[in-house]
Protein backbone atom coordinates (compact mmCIF):
# COMPACT_ATOMS: atom_id res chain seq x y z
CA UNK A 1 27.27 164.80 168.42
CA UNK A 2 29.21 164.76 164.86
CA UNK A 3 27.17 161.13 164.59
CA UNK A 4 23.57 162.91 164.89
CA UNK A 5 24.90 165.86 162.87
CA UNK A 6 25.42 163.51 160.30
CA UNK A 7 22.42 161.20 160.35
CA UNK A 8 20.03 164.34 160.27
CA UNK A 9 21.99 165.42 157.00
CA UNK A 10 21.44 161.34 155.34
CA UNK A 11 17.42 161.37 156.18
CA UNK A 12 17.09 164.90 154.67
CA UNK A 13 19.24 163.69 151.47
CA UNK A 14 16.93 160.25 151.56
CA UNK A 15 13.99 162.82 151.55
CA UNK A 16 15.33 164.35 148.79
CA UNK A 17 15.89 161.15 146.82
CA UNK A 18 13.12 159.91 147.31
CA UNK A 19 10.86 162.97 146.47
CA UNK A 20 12.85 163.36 143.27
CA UNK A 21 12.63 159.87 142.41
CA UNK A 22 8.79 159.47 143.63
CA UNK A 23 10.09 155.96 145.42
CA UNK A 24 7.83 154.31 148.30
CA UNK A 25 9.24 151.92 150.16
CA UNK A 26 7.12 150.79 152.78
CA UNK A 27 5.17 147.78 151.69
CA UNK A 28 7.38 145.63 150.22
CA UNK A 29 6.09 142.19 149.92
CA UNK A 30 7.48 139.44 152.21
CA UNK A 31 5.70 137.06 151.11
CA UNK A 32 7.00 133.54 150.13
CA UNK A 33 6.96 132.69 146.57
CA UNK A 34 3.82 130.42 146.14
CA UNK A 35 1.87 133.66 147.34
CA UNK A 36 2.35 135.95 144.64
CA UNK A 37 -0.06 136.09 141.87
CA UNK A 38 0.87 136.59 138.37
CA UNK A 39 -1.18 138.48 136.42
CA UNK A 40 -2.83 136.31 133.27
CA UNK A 41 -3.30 138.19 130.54
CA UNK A 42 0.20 139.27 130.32
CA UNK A 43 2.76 137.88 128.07
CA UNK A 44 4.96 135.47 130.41
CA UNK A 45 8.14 137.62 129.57
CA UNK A 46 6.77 141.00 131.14
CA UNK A 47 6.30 141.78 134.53
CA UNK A 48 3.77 144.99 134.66
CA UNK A 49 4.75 147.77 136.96
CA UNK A 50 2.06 149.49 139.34
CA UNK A 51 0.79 152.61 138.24
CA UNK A 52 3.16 154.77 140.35
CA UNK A 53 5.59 154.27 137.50
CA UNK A 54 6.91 157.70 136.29
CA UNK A 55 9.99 156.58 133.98
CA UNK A 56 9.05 155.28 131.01
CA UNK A 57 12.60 155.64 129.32
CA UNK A 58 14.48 152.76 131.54
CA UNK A 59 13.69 149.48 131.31
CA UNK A 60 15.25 147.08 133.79
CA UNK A 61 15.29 143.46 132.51
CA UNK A 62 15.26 141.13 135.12
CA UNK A 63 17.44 137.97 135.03
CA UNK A 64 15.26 135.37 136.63
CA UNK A 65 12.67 132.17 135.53
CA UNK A 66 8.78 131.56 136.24
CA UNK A 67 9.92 128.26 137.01
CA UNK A 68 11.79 128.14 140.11
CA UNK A 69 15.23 126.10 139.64
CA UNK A 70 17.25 126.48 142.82
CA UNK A 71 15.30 127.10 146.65
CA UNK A 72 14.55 130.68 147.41
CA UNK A 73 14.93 131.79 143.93
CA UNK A 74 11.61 133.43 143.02
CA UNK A 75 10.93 134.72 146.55
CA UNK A 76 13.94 136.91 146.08
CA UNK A 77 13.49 137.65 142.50
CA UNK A 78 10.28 138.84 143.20
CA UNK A 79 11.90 141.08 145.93
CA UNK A 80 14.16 142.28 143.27
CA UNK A 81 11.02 142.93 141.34
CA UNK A 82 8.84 145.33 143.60
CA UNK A 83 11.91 147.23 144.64
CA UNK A 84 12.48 148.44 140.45
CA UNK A 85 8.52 148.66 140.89
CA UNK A 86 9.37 151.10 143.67
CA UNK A 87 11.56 153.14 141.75
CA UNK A 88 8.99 153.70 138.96
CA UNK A 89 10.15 151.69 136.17
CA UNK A 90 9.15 149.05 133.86
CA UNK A 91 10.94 145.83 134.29
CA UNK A 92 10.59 143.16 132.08
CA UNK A 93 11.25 139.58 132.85
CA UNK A 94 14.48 138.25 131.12
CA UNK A 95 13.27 134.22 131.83
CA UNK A 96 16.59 131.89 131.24
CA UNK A 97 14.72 128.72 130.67
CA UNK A 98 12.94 130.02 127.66
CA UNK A 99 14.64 133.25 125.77
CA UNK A 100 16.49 130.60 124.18
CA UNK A 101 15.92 127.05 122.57
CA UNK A 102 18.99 125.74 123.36
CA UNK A 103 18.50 122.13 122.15
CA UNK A 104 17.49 123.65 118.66
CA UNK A 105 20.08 125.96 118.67
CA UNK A 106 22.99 123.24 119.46
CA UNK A 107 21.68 120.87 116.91
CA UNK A 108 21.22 123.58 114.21
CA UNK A 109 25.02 124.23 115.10
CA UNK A 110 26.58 121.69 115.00
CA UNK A 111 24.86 120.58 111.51
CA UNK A 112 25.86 123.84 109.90
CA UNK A 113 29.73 123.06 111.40
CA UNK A 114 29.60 119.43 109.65
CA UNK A 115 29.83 118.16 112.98
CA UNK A 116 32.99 120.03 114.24
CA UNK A 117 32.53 120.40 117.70
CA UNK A 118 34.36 123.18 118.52
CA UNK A 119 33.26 125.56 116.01
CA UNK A 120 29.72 123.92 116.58
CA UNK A 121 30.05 125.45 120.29
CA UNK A 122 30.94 128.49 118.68
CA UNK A 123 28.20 128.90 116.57
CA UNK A 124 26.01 128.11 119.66
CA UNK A 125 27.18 130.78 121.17
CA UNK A 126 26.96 133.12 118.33
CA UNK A 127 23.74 132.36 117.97
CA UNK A 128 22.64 132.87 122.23
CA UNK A 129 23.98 136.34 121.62
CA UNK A 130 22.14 137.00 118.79
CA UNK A 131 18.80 135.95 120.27
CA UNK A 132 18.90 137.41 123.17
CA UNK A 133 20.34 140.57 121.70
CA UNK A 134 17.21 140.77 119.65
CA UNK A 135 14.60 140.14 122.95
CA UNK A 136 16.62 143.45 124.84
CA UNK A 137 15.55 145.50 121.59
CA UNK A 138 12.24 144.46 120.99
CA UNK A 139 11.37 145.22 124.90
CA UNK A 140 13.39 148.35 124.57
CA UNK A 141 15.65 146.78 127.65
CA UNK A 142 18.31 149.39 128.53
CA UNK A 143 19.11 148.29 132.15
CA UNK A 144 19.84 144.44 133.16
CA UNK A 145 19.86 143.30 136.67
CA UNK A 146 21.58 139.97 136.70
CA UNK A 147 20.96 138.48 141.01
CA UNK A 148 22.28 135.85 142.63
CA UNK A 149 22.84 132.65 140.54
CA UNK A 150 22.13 130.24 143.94
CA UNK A 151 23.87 127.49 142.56
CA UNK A 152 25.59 126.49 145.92
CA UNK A 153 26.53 122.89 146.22
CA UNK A 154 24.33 120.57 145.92
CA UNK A 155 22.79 122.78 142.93
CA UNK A 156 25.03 122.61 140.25
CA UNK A 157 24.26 126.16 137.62
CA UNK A 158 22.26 125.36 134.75
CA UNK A 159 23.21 125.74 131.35
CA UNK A 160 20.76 127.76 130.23
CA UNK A 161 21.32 130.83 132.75
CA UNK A 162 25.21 130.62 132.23
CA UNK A 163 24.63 130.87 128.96
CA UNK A 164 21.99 133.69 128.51
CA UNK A 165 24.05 135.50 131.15
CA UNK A 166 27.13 135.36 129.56
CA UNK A 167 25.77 136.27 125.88
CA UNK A 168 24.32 139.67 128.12
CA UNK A 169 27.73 140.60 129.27
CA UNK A 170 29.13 139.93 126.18
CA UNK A 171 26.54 142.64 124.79
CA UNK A 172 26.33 145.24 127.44
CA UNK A 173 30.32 144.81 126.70
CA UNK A 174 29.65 146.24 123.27
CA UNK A 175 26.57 148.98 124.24
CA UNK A 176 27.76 151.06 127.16
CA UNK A 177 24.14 152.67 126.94
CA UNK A 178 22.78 149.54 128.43
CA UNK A 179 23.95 149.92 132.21
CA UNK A 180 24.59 146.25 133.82
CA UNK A 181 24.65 145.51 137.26
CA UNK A 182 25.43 142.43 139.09
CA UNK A 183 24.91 140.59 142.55
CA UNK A 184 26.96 138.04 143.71
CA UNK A 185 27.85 134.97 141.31
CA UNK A 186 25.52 136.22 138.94
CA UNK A 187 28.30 137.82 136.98
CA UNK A 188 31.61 135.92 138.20
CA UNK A 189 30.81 132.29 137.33
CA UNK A 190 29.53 133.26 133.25
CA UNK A 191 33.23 135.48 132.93
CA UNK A 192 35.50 131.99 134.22
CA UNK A 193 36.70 134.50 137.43
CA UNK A 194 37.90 132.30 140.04
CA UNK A 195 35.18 132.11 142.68
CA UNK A 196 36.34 129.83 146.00
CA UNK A 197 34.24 128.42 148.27
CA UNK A 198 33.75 130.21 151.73
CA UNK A 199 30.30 128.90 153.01
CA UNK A 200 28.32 125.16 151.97
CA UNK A 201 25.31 126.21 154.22
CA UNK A 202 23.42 128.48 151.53
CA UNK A 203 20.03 128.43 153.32
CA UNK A 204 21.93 129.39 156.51
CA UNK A 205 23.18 132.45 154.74
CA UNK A 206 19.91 133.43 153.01
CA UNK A 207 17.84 133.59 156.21
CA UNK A 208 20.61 135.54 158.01
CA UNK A 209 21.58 138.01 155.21
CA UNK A 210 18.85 140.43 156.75
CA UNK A 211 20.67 140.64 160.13
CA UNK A 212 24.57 139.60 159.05
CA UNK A 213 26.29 143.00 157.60
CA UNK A 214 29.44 142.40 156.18
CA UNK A 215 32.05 145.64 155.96
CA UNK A 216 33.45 146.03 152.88
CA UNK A 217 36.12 148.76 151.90
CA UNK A 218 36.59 150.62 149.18
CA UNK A 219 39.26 151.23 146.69
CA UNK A 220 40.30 155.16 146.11
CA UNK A 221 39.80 156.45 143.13
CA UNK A 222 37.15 153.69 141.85
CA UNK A 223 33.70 154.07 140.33
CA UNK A 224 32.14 153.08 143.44
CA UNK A 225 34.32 155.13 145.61
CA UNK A 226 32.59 158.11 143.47
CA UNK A 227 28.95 156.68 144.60
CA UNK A 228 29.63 156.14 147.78
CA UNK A 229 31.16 159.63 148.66
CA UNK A 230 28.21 161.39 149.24
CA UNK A 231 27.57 159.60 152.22
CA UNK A 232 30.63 158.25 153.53
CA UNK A 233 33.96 160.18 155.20
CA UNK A 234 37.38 158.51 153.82
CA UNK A 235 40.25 157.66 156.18
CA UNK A 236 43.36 159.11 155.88
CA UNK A 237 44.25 157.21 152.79
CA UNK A 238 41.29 157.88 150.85
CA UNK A 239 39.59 154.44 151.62
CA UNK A 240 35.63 154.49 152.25
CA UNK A 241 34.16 152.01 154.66
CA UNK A 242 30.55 150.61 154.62
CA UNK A 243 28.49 147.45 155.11
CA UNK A 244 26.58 144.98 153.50
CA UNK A 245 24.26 141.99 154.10
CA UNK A 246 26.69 138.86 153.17
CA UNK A 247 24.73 136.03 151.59
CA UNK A 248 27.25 134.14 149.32
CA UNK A 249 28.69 131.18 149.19
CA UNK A 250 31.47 131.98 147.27
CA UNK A 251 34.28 134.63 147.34
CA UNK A 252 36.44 136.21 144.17
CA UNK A 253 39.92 134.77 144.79
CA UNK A 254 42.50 137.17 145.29
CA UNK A 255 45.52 135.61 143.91
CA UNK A 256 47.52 137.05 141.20
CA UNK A 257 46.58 134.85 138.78
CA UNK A 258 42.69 136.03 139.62
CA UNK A 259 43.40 139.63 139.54
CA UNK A 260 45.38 139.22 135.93
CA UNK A 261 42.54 137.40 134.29
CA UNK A 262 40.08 140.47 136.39
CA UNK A 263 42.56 142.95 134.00
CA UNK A 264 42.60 140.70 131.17
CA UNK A 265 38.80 140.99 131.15
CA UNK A 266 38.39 144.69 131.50
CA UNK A 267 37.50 144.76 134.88
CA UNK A 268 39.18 146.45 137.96
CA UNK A 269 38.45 145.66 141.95
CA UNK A 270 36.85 148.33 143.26
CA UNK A 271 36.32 146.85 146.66
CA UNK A 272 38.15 144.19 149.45
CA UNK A 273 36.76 142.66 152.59
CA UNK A 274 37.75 143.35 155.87
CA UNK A 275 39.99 139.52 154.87
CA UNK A 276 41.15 140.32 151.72
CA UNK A 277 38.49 139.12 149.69
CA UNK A 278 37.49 140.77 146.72
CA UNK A 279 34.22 142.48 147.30
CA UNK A 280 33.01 144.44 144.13
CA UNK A 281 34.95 144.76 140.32
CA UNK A 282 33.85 147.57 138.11
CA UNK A 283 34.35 147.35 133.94
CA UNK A 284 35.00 150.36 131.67
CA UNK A 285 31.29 151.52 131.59
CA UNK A 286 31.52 152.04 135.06
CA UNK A 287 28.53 148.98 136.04
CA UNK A 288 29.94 147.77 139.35
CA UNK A 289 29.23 143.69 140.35
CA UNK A 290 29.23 143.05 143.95
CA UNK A 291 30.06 139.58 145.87
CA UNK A 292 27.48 141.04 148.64
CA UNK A 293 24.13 142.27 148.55
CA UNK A 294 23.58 145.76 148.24
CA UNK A 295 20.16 144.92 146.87
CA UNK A 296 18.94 143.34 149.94
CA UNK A 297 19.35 146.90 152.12
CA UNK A 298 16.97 148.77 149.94
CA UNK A 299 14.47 146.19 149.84
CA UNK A 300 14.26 146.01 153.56
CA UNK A 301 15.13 149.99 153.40
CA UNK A 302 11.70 151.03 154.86
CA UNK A 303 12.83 149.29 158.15
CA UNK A 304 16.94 149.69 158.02
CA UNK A 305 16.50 153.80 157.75
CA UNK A 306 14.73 154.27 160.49
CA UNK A 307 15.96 151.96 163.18
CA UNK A 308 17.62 154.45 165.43
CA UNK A 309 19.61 151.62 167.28
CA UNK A 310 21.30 150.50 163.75
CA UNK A 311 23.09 153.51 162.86
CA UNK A 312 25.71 151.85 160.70
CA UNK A 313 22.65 150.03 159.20
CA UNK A 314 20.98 153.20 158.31
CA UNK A 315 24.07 154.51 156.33
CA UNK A 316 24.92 151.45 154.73
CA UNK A 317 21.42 151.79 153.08
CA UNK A 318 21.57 154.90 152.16
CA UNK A 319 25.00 153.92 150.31
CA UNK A 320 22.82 151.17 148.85
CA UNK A 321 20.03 153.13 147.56
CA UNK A 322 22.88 155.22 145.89
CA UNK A 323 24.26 152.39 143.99
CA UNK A 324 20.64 151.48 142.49
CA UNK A 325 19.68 155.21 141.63
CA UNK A 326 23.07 155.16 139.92
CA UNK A 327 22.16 151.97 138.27
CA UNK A 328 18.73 153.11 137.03
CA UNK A 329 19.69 156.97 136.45
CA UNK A 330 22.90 157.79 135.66
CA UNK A 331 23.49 159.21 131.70
């Protein structure tokens, strides 16, 4: 009885969310990447939004390439995509392989350094930051979505995305105004945090992550904890529970060493798994990186919410579509 009680009170708050944020979820495309059409006449950086869109003040750039580099990558991008399109705001593409002319920019380097290599890489870097500093403010970018990196053995990461990644962190580090959020590697590998292996079969985990939910709790007291509290009843020490669909190959270590260099950084954990394993860090603007995939329950949400068999399911995506409004909306 306390269970129904409950679930009546999420789908009225849903309703509520939803009305206020004009979102429509059904629809989301499942189709695979060599379906989707891009339109021509736009400039390759920007993706258009659909004419529902009713925030023109947040701008979500979009971590991601035209080209796909690693399997499954612009499938799930473009997933990532029509859910922002969903919430009713612009997102521009943020495309790795060509914000930056690396190549140019290392050789321009390292002649300005006399051939020093060190300060030459340096300079490099300098320079990434700069660049793609100046491509946030020209498309007014004020929210960054940074997904899964999919560089899972045999697919080693690629320069380019380390590098534009890590230049974004290194700004939204220095504008708090320019919220961040982060899904799995995406954040972990372009910071040097410790990531171990937990999984080599990466397709095996991609085609499950719709069914596999993975409980992750959370840390009193944290950002997240503050999220998720609107939907979710502590224990008796103040811990939340929920779940999430577990795609990753990787897991933050959780040896002291790791957590220092998490402190070091400015970040705290803000979530474990039910093993341990560090789930979700947090930095002092309050963006919150996952190891799981909230993302991948409000993509799917117009199925997960109202599957009365999947209870847990149900809440887990309304925590989800918390996290995101949070993302987009928060001051």
């Amino acid at each position: 009885m306390v269970y129904k009680y409950y679930n009546k009170v999420f789908k009225i708050l849903l309703t509520i969310v939803l009305l206020l944020s004009n979102i429509t979820y059904a629809g989301v495309s499942e189709k695979p990447a060599s379906q989707h059409v891009t339109r021509k006449e736009e400039p390759a950086s920007t993706i258009l939004t659909a004419e529902n869109r009713v925030n023109d003040d947040i701008v979500v750039g979009l971590l991601k390439t035209e080209e796909e580099t690693y399997p499954y990558e612009l499938g799930l991008s473009q997933n990532i995509y029509e859910m922002f399109n969903n919430f009713g705001v612009k997102t521009v593409l943020i495309d790795y392989n060509k914000i930056i002319s690396l190549k140019k920019i290392q050789t321009e380097s390292l002649n300005l350094a006399k051939q020093d290599e060190t300060l030459a890489k340096k300079l490099t870097l300098d320079r990434i930051k700069i660049e793609v500093a100046q491509f946030i403010e020209e498309h007014k970018i004020n929210r960054i979505f940074i997904p899964d990196n999919f560089h899972s053995e045999p697919f080693p990461p690629t320069p380019y995305r380390q590098l534009v990644t890590e230049a974004i962190v290194k700004i939204v580090d220095d504008n708090p105004a320019i919220h961040l959020l982060g899904i799995c590697e995406g954040i972990m590998n372009a910071k040097g945090i410790e990531v171990v292996s937990v999984v080599s079969d990466k397709e095996k985990q991609i085609k499950s992550a719709q069914k596999a939910l993975q409980q992750i709790k959370i840390v009193p007291n944290s950002r997240l904890a503050e999220l998720v509290a609107k939907f979710l009843i502590p224990n008796e020490n103040g811990w939340f529970s929920t779940c999430f669909p577990d795609a990753h190959s990787g897991a933050v270590s959780n040896t002291p060493e790791n957590r220092r260099k998490l402190e070091l950084l400015g970040y705290k954990v803000a979530a474990f798994s039910s093993d341990g394993v560090i789930e979700a860090i947090e930095d002092k603007h309050g963006n919150v990186h996952f190891q799981s995939h909230p993302e991948a329950l409000v993509v799917k949400s117009d199925k997960n919410l109202y599957l009365s068999n999947h209870k847990e399911r149900q809440v887990s995506t309304l925590v989800a579509i918390a996290i995101i409004n949070d993302f987009l909306y928060r001051a």
